[in-house]
N, C-alpha and C. Protein backbone atom coordinates (compact mmCIF):
# COMPACT_ATOMS: atom_id res chain seq x y z
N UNK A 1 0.85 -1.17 0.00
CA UNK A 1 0.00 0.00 0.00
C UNK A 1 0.90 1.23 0.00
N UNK A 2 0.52 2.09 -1.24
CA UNK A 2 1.49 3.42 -1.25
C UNK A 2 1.37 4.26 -0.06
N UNK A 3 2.34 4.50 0.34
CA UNK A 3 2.96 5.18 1.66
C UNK A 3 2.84 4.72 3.13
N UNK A 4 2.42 3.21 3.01
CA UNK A 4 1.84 2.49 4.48
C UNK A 4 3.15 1.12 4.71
N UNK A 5 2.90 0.27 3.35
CA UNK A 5 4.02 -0.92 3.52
C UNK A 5 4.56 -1.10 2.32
N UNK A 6 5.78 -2.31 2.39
CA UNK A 6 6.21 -2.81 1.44
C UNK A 6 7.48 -1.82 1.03
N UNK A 7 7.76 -1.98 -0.03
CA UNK A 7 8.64 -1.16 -0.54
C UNK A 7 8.46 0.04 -1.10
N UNK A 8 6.88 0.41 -1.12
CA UNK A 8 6.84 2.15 -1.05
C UNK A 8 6.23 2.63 0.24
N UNK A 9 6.30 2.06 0.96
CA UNK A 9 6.30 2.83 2.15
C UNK A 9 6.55 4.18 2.96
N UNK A 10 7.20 4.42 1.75
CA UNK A 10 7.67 5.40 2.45
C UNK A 10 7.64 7.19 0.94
N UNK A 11 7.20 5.94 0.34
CA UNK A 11 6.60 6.49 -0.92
C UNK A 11 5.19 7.74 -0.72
N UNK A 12 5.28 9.18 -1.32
CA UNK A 12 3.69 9.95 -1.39
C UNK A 12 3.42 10.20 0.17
N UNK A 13 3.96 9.67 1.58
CA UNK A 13 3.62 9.60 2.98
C UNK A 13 3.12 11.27 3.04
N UNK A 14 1.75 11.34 3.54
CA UNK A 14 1.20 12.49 3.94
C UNK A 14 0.52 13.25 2.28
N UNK A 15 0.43 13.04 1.51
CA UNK A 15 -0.07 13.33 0.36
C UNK A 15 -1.33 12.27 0.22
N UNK A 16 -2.40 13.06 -0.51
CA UNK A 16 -3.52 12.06 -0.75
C UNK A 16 -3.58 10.69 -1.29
N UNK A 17 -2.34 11.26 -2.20
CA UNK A 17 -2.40 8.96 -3.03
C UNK A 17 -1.92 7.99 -1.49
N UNK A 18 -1.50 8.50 -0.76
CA UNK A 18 -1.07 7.42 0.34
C UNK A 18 -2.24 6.84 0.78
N UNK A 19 -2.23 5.58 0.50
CA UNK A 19 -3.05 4.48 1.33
C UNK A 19 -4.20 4.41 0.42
N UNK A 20 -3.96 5.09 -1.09
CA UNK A 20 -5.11 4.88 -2.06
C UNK A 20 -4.29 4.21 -3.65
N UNK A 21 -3.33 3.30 -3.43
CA UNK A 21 -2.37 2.84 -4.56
C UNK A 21 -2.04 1.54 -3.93
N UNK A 22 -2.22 0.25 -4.41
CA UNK A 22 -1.12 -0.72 -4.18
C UNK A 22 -0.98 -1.07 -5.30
N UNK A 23 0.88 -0.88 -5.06
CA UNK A 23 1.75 -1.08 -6.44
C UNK A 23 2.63 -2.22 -5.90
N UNK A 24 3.36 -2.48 -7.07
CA UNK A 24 4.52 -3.70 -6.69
C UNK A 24 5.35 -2.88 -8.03
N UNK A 25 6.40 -2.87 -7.23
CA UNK A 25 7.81 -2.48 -7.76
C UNK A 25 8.61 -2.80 -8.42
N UNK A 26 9.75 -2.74 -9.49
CA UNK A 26 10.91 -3.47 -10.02
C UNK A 26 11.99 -2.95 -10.22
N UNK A 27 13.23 -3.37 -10.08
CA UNK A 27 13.89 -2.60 -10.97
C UNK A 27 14.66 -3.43 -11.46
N UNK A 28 15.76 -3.45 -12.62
CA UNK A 28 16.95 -3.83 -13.37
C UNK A 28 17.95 -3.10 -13.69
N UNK A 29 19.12 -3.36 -14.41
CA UNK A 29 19.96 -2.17 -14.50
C UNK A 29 19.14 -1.43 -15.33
N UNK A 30 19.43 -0.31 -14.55
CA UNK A 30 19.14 1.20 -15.43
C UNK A 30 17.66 1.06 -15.83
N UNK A 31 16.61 0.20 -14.99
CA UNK A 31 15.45 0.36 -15.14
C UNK A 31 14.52 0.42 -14.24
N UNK A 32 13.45 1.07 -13.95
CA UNK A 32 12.62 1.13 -13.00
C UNK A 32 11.29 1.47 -12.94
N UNK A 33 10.46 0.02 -12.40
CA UNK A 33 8.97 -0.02 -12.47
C UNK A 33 7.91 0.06 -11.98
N UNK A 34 6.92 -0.07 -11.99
CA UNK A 34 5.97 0.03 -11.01
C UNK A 34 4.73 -0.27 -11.91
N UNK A 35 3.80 -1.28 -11.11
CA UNK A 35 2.46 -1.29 -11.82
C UNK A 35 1.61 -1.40 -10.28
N UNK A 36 0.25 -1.37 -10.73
CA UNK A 36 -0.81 -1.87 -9.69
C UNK A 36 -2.11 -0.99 -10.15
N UNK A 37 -2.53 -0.80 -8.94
CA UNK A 37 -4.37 0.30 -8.89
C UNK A 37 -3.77 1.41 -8.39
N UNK A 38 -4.47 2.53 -8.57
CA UNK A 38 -4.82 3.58 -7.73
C UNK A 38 -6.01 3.67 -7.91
N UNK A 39 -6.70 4.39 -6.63
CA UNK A 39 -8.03 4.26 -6.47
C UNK A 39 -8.05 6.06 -6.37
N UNK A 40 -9.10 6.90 -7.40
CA UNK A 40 -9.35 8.24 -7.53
C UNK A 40 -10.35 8.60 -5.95
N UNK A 41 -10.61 9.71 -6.15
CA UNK A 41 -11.41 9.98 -4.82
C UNK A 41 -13.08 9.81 -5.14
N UNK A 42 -12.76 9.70 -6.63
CA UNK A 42 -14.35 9.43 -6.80
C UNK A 42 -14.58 7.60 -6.66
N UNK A 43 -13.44 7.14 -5.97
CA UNK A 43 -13.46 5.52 -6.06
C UNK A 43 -13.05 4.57 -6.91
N UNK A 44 -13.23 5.09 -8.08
CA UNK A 44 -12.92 4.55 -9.71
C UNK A 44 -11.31 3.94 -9.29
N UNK A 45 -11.46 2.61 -9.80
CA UNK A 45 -9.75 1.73 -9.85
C UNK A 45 -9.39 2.12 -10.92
N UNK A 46 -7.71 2.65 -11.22
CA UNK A 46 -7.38 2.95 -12.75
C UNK A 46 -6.18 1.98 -12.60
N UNK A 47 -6.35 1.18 -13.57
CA UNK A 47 -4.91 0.81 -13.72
C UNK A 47 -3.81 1.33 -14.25
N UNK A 48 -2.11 0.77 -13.34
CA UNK A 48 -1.21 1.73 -13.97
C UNK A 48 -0.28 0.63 -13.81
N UNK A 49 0.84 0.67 -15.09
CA UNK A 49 1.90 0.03 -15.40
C UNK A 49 3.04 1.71 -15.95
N UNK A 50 3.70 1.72 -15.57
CA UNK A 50 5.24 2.50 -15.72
C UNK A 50 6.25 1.94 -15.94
N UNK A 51 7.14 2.32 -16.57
CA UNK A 51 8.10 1.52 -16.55
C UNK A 51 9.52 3.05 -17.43
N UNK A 52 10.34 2.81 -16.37
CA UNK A 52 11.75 4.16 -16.98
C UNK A 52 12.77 3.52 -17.36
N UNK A 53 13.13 3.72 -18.36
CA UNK A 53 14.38 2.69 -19.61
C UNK A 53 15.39 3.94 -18.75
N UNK A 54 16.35 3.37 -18.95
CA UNK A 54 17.93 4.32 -18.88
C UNK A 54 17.53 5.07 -17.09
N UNK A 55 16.85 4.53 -16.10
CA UNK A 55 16.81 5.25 -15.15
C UNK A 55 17.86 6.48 -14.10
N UNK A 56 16.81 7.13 -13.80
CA UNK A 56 18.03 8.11 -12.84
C UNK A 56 17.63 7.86 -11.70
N UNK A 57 18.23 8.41 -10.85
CA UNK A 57 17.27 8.83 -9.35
C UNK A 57 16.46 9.61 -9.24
N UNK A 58 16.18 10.56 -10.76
CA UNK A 58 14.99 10.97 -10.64
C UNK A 58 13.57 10.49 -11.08
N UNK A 59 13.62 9.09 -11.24
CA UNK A 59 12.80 8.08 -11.72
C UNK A 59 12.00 7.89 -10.96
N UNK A 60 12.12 7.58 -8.90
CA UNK A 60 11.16 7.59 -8.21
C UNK A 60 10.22 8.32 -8.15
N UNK A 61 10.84 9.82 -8.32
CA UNK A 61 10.24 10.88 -8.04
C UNK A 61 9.10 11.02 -9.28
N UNK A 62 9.55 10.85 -10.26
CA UNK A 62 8.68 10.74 -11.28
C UNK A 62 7.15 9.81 -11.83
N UNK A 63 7.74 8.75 -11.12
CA UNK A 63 6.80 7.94 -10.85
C UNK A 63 5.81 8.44 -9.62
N UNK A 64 6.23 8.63 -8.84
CA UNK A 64 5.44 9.40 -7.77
C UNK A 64 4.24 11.10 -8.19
N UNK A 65 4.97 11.62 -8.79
CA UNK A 65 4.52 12.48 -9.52
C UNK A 65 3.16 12.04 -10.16
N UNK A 66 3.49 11.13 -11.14
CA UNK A 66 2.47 10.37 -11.90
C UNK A 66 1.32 9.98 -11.38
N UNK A 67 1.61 9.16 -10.09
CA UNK A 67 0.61 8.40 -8.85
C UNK A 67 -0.42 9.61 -8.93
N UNK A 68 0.27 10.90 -8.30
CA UNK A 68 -0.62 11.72 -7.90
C UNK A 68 -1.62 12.49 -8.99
N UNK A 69 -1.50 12.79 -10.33
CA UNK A 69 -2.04 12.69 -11.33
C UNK A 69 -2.64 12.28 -11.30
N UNK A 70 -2.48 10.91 -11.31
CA UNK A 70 -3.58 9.90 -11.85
C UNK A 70 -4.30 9.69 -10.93
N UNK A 71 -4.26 10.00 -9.43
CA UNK A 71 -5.36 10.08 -8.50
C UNK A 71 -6.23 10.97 -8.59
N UNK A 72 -5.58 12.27 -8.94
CA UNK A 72 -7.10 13.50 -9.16
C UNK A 72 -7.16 13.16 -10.29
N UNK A 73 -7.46 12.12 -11.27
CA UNK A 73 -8.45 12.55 -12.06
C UNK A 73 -9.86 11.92 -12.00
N UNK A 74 -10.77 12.26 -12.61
CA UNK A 74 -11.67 11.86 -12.45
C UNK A 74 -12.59 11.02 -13.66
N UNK A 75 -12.15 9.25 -13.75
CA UNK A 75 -12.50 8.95 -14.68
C UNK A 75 -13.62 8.67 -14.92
């Protein structure tokens, strides 16, 4: 659960997507993933798969970014 357990735990903490995303994580060289649900505030499950070829360390952040996007919208 984004920002509660697992390996994003510590992921979005105190921002609205926390505790409204369970993702499962990956990475490889120089790659880094993430798929699962986020759940919008209107309830709606969206599915999300990501995935960053040639990663940086600004890849988490980016992905995180995204989470929160895709939580306000309203599908």
């Amino acid at each position: 659960m984004l920002g509660r357990d697992g390996t994003v735990r510590t992921w979005n903490r105190g921002k609205p997507t926390a505790g409204r995303a369970r993702l499962k994580t990956g990475t490889l060289s120089n790659v880094r993933a993430a798929a699962g649900v986020v759940h919008n505030p209107g309830g709606d499950a969206l599915l999300v798969v990501m995935i960053e070829t040639r990663s940086t360390a600004n890849a988490r952040r980016a992905i995180q970014q995204m989470l929160d996007w895709l939580h306000g919208l309203d599908a």
